[in-house]
Protein backbone atom coordinates (compact mmCIF):
# COMPACT_ATOMS: atom_id res chain seq x y z
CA UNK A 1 0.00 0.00 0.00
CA UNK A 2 3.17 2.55 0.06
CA UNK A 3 2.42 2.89 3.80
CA UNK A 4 4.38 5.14 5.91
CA UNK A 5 5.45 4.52 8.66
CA UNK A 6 7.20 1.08 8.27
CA UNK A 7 9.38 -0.46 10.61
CA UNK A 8 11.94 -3.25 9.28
CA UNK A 9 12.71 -6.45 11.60
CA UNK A 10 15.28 -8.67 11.14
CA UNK A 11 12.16 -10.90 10.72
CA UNK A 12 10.84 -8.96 8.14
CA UNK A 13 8.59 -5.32 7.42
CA UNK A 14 5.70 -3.97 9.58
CA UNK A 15 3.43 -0.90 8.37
CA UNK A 16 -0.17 0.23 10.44
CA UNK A 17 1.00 2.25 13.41
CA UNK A 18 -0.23 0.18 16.40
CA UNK A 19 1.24 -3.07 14.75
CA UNK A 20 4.52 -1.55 14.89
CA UNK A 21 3.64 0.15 18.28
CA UNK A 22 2.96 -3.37 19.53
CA UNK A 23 6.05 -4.69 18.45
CA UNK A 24 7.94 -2.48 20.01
CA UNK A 25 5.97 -3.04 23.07
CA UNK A 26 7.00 -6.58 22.68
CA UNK A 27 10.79 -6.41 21.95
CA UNK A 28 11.39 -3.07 24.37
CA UNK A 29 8.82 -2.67 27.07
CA UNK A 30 11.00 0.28 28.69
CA UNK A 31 10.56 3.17 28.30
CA UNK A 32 6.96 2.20 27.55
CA UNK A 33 4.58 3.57 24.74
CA UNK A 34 1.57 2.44 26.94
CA UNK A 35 0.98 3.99 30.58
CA UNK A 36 0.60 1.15 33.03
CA UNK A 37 -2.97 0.25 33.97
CA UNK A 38 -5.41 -1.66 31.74
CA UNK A 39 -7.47 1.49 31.52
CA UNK A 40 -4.93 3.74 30.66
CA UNK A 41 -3.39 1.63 27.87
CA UNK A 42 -6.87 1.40 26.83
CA UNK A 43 -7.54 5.43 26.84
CA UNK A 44 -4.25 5.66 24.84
CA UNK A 45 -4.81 3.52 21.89
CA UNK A 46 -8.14 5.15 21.57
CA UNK A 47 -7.17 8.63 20.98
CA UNK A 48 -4.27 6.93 18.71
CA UNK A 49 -7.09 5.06 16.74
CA UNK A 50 -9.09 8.56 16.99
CA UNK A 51 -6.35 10.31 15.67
CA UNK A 52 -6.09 8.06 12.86
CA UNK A 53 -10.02 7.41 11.85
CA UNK A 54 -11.26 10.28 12.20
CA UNK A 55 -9.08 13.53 11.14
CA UNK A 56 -5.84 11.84 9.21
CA UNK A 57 -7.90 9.35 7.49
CA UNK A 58 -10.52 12.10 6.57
CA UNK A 59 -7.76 14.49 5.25
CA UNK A 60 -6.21 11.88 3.13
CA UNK A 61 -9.11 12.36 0.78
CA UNK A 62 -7.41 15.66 -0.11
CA UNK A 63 -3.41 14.69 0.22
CA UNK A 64 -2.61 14.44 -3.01
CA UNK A 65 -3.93 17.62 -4.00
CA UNK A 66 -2.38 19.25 -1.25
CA UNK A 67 0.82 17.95 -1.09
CA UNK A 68 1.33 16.85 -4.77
CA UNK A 69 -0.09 19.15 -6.96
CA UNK A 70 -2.96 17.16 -7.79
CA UNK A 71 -5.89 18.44 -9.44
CA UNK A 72 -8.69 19.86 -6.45
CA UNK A 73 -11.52 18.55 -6.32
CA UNK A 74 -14.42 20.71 -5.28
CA UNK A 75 -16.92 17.78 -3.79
CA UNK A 76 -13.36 16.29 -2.13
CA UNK A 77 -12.84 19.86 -0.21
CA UNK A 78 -16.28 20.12 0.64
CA UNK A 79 -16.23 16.65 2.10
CA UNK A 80 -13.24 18.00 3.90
CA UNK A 81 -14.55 20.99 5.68
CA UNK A 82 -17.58 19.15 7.23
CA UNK A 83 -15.90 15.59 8.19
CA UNK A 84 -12.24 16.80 9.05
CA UNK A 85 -13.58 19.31 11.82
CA UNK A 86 -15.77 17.06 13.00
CA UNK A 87 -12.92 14.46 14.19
CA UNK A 88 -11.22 17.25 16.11
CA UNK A 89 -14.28 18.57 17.62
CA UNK A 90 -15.26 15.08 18.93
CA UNK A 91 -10.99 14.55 19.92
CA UNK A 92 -12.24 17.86 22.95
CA UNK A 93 -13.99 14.46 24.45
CA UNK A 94 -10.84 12.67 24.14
CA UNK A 95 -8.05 14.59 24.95
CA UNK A 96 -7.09 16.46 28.41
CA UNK A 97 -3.51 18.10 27.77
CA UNK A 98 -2.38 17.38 31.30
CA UNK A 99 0.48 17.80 29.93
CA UNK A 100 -0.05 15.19 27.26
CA UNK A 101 -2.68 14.10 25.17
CA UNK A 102 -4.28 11.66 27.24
CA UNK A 103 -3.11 12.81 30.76
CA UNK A 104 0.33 13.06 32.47
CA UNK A 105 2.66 10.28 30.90
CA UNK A 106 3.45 11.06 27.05
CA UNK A 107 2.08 8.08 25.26
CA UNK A 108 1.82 6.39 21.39
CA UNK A 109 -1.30 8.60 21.77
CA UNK A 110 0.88 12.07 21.56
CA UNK A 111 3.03 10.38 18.91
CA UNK A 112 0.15 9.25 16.91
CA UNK A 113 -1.29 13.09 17.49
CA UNK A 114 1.59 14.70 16.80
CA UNK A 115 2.16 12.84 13.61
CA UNK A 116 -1.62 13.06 12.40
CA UNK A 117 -2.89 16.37 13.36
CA UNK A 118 -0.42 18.74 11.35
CA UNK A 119 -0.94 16.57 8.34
CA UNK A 120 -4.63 17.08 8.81
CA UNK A 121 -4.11 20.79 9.49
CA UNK A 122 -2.10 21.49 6.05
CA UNK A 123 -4.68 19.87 3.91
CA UNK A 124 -7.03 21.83 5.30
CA UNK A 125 -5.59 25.22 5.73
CA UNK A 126 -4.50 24.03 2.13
CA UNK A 127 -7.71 23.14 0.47
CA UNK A 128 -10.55 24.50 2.51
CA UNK A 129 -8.65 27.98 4.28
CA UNK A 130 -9.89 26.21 7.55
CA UNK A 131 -7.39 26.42 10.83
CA UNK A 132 -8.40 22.90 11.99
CA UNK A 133 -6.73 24.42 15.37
CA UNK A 134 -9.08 26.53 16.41
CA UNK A 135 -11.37 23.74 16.67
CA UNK A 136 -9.16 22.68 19.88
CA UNK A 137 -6.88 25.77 20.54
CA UNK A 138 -5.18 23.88 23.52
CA UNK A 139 -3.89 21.97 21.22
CA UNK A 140 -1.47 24.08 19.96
CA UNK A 141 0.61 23.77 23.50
CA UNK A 142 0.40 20.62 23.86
CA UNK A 143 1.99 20.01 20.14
CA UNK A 144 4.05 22.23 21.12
CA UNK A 145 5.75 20.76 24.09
CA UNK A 146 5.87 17.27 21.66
CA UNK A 147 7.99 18.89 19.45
CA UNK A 148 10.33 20.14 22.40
CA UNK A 149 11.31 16.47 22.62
CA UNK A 150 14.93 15.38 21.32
CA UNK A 151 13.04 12.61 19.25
CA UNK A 152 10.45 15.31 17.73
CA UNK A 153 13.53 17.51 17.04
CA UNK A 154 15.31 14.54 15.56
CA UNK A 155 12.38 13.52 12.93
CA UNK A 156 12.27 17.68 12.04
CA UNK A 157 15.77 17.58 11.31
CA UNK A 158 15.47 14.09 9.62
CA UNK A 159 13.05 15.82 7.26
CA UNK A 160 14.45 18.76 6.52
């Protein structure tokens, strides 16, 4: 599928986020992607699946076009404006910023975040003129203080 990210094993490749998440779970438990209790674990895979459902896989509709130079597509953008919102209105229920996405203990959910919601905010700034930020201004912090981290500086400077 010309997934990114993929991760390659001396078994072999692994693409999908939480499969490669998992893995490293498995093969390096410390320091931990997951917080420690059942419920937690649970409350950060499901802003990492929310992240991914709802406003990246919404704003892929309009990628290509974006990023590319692809042809817009009027129906695509309007599509855009009313379903990418939507995801980061309903991520308010999700999220608490305390100081990371899902509560004190930076998780796969701020990496998934951090990873999902700037794409989401260039297509649509891009396509539709629509800050997908203001939609959850405390947002902007909390991204923020993810890309103070040495590995957030590391992947800037690996793209650049």
């Amino acid at each position: 599928m010309g997934k990114v990210p993929v991760l390659e094993t001396p078994d072999g490749s692994l693409a999908e986020t939480m499969t490669i998440v998992a893995y490293l779970e498995d093969i390096q438990p410390e320091p931990g992607l997951l917080p420690g209790t059942p419920f937690e674990r649970a409350r950060a895979q499901q802003i990492a699946l929310h992240c991914i459902n709802y406003p990246d896989t919404a704003s892929r509709l309009g990628l290509n076009a974006a990023a590319f130079g692809a042809p817009e597509d009027e129906a695509v953008n309007a599509a855009l404006a009313k379903t990418v919102p939507r995801g980061m209105q309903s991520l308010r229920q999700l999220a608490v910023f305390e100081p990371w996405i899902g509560g004190n203990t930076f998780t796969l959910a701020d990496i998934v975040a951090a990873n999902t919601i700037p794409l989401a905010s260039m297509v649509l700034k891009k396509l539709c003129d629509i800050d997908l930020m203001a939609e959850l201004p405390e947002a902007q912090d909390w991204l923020n203080l993810v890309n103070e981290r040495d590995s957030a500086k590391q992947i800037a400077a690996d793209r650049a």
